[in-house]
N, C-alpha and C. Protein backbone atom coordinates (compact mmCIF):
# COMPACT_ATOMS: atom_id res chain seq x y z
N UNK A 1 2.17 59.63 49.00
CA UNK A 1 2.69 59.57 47.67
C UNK A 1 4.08 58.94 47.66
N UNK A 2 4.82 59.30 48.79
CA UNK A 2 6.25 58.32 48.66
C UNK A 2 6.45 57.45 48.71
N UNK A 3 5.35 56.80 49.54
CA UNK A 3 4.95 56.08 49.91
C UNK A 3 4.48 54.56 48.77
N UNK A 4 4.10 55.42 48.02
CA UNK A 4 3.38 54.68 46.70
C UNK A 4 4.47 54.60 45.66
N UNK A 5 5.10 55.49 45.57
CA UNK A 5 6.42 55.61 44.69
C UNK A 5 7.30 54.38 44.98
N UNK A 6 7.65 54.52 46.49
CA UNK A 6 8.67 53.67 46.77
C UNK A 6 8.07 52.23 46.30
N UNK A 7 6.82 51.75 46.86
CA UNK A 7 6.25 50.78 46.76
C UNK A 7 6.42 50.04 45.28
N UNK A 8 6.07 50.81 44.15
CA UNK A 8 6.47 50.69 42.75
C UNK A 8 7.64 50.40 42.43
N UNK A 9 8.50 51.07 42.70
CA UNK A 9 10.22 50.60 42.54
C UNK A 9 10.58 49.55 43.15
N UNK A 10 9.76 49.07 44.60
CA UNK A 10 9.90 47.59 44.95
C UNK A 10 9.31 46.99 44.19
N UNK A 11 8.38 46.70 43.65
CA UNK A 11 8.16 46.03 42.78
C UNK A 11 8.61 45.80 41.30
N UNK A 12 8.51 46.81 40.46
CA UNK A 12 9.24 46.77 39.77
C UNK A 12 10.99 46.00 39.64
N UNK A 13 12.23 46.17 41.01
CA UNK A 13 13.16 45.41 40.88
C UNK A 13 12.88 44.32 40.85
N UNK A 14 12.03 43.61 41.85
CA UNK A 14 11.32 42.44 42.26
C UNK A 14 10.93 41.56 40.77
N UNK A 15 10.16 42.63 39.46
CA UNK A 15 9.99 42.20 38.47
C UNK A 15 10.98 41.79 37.88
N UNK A 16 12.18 42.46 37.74
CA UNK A 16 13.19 42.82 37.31
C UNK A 16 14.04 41.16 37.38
N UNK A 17 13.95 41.12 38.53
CA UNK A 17 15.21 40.22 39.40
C UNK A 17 14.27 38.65 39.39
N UNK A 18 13.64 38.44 38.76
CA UNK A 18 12.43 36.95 38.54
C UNK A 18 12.51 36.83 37.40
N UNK A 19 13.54 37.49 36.43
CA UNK A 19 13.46 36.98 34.72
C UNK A 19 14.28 36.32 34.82
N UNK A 20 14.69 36.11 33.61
CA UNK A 20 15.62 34.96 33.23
C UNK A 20 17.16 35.60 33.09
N UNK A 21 17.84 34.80 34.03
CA UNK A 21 19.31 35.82 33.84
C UNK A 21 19.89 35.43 32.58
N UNK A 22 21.30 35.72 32.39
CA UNK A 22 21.43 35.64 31.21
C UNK A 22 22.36 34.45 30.95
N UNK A 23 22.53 33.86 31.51
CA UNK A 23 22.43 32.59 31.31
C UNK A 23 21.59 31.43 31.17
N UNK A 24 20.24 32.01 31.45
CA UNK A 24 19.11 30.86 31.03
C UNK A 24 18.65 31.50 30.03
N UNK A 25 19.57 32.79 29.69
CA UNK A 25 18.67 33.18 28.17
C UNK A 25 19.85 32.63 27.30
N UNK A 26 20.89 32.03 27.34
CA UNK A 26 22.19 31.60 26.27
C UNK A 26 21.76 30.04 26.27
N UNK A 27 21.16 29.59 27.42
CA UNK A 27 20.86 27.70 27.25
C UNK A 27 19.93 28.28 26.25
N UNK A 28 18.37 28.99 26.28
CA UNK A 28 17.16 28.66 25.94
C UNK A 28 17.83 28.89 24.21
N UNK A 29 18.10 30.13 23.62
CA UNK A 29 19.21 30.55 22.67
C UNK A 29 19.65 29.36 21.95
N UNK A 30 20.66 28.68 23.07
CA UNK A 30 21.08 27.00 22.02
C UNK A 30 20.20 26.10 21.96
N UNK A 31 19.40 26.14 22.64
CA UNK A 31 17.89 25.17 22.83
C UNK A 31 17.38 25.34 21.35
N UNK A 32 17.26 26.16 21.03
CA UNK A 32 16.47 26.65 19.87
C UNK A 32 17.40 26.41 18.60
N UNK A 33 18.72 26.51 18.87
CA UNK A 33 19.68 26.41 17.71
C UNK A 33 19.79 24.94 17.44
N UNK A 34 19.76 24.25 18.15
CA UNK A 34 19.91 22.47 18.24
C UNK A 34 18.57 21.94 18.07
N UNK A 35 17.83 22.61 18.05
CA UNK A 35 16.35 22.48 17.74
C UNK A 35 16.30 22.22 16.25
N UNK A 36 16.61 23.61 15.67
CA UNK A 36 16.54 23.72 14.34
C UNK A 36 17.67 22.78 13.30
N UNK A 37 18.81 22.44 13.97
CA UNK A 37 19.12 21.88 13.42
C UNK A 37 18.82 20.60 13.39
N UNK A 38 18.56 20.29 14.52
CA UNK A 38 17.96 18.46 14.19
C UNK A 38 16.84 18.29 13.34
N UNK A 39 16.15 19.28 12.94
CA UNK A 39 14.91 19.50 11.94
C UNK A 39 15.74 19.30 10.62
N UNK A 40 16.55 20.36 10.37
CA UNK A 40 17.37 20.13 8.84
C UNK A 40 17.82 19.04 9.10
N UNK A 41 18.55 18.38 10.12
CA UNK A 41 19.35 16.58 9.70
C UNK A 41 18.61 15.81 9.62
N UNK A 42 17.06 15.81 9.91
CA UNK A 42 16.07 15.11 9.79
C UNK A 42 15.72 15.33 8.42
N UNK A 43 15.38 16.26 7.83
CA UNK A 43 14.92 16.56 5.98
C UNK A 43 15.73 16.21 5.89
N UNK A 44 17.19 16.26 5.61
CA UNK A 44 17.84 15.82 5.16
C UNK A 44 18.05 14.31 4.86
N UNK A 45 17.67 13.60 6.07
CA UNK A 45 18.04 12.33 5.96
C UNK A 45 16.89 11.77 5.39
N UNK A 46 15.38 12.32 5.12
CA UNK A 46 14.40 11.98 4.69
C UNK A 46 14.27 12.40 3.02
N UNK A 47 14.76 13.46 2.80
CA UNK A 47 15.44 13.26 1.38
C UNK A 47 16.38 13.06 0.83
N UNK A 48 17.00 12.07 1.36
CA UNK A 48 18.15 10.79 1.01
C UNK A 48 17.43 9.78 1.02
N UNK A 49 16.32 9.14 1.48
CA UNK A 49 15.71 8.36 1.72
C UNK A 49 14.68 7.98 0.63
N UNK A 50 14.40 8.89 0.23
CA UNK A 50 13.35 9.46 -1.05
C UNK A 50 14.24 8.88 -2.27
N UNK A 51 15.73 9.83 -2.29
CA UNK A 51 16.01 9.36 -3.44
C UNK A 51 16.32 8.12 -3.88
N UNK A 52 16.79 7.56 -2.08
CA UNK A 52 17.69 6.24 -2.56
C UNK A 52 16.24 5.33 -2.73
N UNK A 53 14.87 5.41 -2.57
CA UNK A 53 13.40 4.70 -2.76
C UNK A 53 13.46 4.90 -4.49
N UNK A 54 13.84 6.34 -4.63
CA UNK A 54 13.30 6.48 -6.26
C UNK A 54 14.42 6.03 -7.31
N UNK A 55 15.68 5.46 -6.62
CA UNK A 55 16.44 5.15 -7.78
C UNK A 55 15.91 3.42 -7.67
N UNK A 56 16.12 3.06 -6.39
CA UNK A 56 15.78 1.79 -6.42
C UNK A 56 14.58 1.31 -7.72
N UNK A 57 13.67 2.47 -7.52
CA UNK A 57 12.15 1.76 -8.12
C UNK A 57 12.82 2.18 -9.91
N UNK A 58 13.27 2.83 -9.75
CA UNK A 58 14.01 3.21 -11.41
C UNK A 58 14.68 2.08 -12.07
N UNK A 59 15.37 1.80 -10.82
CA UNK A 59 16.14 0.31 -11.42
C UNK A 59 15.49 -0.86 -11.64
N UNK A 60 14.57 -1.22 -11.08
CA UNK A 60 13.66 -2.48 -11.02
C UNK A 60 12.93 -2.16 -12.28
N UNK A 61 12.34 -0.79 -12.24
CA UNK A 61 11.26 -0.81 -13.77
C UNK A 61 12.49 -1.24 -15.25
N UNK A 62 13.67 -0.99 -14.91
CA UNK A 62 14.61 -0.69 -16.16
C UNK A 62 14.88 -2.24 -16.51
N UNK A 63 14.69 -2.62 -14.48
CA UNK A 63 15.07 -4.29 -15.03
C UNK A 63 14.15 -5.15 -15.98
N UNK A 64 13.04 -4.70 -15.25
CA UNK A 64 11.78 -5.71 -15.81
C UNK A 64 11.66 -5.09 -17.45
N UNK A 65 11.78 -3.52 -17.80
CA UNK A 65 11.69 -3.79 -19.03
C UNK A 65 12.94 -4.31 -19.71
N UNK A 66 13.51 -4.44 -19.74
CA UNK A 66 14.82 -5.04 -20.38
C UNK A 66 14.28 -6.51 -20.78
N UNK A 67 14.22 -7.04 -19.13
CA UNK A 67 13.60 -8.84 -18.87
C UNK A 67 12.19 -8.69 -20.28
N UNK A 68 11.37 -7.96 -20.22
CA UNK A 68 10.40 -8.06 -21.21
C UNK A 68 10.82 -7.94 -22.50
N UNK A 69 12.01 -7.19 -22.48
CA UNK A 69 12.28 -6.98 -24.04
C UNK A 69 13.13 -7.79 -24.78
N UNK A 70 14.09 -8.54 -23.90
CA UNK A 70 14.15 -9.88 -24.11
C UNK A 70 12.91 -11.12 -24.48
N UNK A 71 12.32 -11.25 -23.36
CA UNK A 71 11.28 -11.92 -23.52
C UNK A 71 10.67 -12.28 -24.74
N UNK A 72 10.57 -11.00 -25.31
CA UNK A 72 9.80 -10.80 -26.91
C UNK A 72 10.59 -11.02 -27.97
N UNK A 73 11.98 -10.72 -27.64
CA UNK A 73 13.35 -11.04 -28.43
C UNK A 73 13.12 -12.80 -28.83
N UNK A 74 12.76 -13.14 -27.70
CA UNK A 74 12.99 -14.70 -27.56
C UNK A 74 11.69 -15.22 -28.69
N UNK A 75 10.37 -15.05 -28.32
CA UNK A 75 9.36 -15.37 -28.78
C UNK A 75 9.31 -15.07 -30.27
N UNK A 76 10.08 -14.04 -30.40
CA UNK A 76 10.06 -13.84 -31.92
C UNK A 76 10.80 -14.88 -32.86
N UNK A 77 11.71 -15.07 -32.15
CA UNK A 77 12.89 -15.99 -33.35
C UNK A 77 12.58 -17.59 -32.83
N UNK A 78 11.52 -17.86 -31.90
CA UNK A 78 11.21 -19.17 -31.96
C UNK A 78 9.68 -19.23 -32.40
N UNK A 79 9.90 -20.24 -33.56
CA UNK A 79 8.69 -20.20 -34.43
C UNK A 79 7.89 -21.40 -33.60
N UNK A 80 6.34 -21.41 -33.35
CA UNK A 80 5.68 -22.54 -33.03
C UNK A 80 5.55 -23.23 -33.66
N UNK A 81 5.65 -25.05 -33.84
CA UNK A 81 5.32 -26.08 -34.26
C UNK A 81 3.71 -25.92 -35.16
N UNK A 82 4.14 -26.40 -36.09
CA UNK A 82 2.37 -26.61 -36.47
C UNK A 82 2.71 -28.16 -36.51
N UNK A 83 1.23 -28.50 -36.27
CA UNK A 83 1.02 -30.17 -36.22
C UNK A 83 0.25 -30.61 -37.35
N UNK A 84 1.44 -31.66 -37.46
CA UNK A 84 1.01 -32.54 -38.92
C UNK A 84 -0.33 -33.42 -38.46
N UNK A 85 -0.34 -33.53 -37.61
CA UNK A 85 -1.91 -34.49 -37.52
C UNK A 85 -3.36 -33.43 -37.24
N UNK A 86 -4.43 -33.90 -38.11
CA UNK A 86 -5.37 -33.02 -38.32
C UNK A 86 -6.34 -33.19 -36.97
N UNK A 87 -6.82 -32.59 -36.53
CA UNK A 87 -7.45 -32.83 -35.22
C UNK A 87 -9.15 -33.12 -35.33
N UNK A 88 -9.28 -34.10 -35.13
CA UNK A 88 -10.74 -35.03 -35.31
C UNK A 88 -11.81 -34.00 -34.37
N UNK A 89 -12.86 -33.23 -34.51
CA UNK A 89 -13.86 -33.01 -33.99
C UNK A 89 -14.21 -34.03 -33.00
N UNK A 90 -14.62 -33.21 -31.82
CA UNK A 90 -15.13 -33.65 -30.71
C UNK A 90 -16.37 -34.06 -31.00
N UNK A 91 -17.17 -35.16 -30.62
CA UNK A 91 -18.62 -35.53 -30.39
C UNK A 91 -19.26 -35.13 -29.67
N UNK A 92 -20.59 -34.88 -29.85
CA UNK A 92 -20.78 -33.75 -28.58
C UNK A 92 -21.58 -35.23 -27.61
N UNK A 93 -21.94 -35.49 -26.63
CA UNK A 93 -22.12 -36.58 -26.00
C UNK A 93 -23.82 -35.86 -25.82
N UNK A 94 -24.85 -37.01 -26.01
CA UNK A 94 -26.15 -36.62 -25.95
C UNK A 94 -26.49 -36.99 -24.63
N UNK A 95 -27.15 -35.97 -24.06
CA UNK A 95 -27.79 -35.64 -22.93
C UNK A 95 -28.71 -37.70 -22.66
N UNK A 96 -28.71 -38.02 -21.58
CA UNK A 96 -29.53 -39.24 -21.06
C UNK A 96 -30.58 -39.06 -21.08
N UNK A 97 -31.54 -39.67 -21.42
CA UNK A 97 -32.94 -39.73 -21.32
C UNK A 97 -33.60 -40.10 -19.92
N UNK A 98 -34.39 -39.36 -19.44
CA UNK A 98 -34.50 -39.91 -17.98
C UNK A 98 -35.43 -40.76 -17.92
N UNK A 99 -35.49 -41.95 -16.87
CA UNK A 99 -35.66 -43.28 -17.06
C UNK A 99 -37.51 -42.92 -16.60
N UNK A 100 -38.39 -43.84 -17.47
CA UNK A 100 -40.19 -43.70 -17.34
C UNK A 100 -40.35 -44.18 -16.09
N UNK A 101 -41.15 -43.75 -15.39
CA UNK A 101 -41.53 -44.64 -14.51
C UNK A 101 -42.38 -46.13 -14.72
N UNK A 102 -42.44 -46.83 -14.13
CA UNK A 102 -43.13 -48.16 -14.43
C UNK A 102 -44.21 -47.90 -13.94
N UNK A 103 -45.28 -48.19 -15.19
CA UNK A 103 -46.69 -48.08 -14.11
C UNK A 103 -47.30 -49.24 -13.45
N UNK A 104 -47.69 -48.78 -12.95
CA UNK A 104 -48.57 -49.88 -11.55
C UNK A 104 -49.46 -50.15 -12.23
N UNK A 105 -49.65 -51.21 -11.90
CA UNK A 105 -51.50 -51.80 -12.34
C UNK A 105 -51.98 -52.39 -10.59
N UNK A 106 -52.86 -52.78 -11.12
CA UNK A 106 -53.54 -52.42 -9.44
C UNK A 106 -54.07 -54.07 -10.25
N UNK A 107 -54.55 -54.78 -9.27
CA UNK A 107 -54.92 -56.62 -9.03
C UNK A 107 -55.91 -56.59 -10.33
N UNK A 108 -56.76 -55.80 -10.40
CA UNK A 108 -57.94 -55.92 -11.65
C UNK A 108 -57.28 -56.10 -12.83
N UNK A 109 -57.04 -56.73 -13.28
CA UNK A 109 -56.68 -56.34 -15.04
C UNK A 109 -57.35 -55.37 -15.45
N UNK A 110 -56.39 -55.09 -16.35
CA UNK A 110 -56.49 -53.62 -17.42
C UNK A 110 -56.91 -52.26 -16.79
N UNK A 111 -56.72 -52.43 -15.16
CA UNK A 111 -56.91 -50.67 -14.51
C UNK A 111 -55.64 -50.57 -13.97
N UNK A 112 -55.27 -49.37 -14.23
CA UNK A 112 -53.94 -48.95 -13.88
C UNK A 112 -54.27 -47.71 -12.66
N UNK A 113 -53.31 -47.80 -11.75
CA UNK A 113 -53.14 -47.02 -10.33
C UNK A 113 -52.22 -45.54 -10.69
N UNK A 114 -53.37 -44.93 -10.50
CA UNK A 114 -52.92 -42.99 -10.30
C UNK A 114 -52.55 -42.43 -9.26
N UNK A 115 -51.25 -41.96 -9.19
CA UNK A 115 -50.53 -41.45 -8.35
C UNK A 115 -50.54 -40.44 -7.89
């Protein structure tokens, strides 16, 4: 039995003395703290990124409608020409007649050759 006792308490320090001292528990500790923060400077910089995409596209739509609303500004106060000359109807051009064939007569007079 003391035997077995003792044996346990060797092992047990043995367990003891194979963890992590406490200095590889203060690296692992900042490991994890520098971890997390490069995660937030990352969102972060990805929603800066977002916004500066969504003002951009804000500005371009604001441009183009503006550019359109001009556009229409313009079209309105310039009146189109009407034309003093009356415009003559097109002819419609008649389809060709396709050409007969010539018939053959064959050496006999008055019998003609079937094709």
């Amino acid at each position: 039995m003391k035997k077995l006792f003792a044996l346990l308490l060797l092992a047990g320090m043995c367990f003891v003395a194979c963890g992590p001292s406490a200095e590889e528990k203060a690296k692992e500790e900042q490991r994890i703290k520098d971890s997390i923060a490069q995660v937030e400077a990352d969102a972060k910089a990805a929603a800066d990124a977002e916004a500066a995409r969504l003002a951009e596209e804000q500005r371009i739509a604001e441009e183009h409608a503006k550019a359109e609303a001009e556009a229409q500004a313009n079209t309105k106060t310039t009146t189109p020409k009407k034309s003093t000359t009356t415009a003559q109807p097109e002819k419609k051009a008649e389809p060709a007649q396709p050409a007969q064939p010539a018939e053959k007569t064959s050496r006999k007079s008055g019998a003609k050759q079937v094709n």
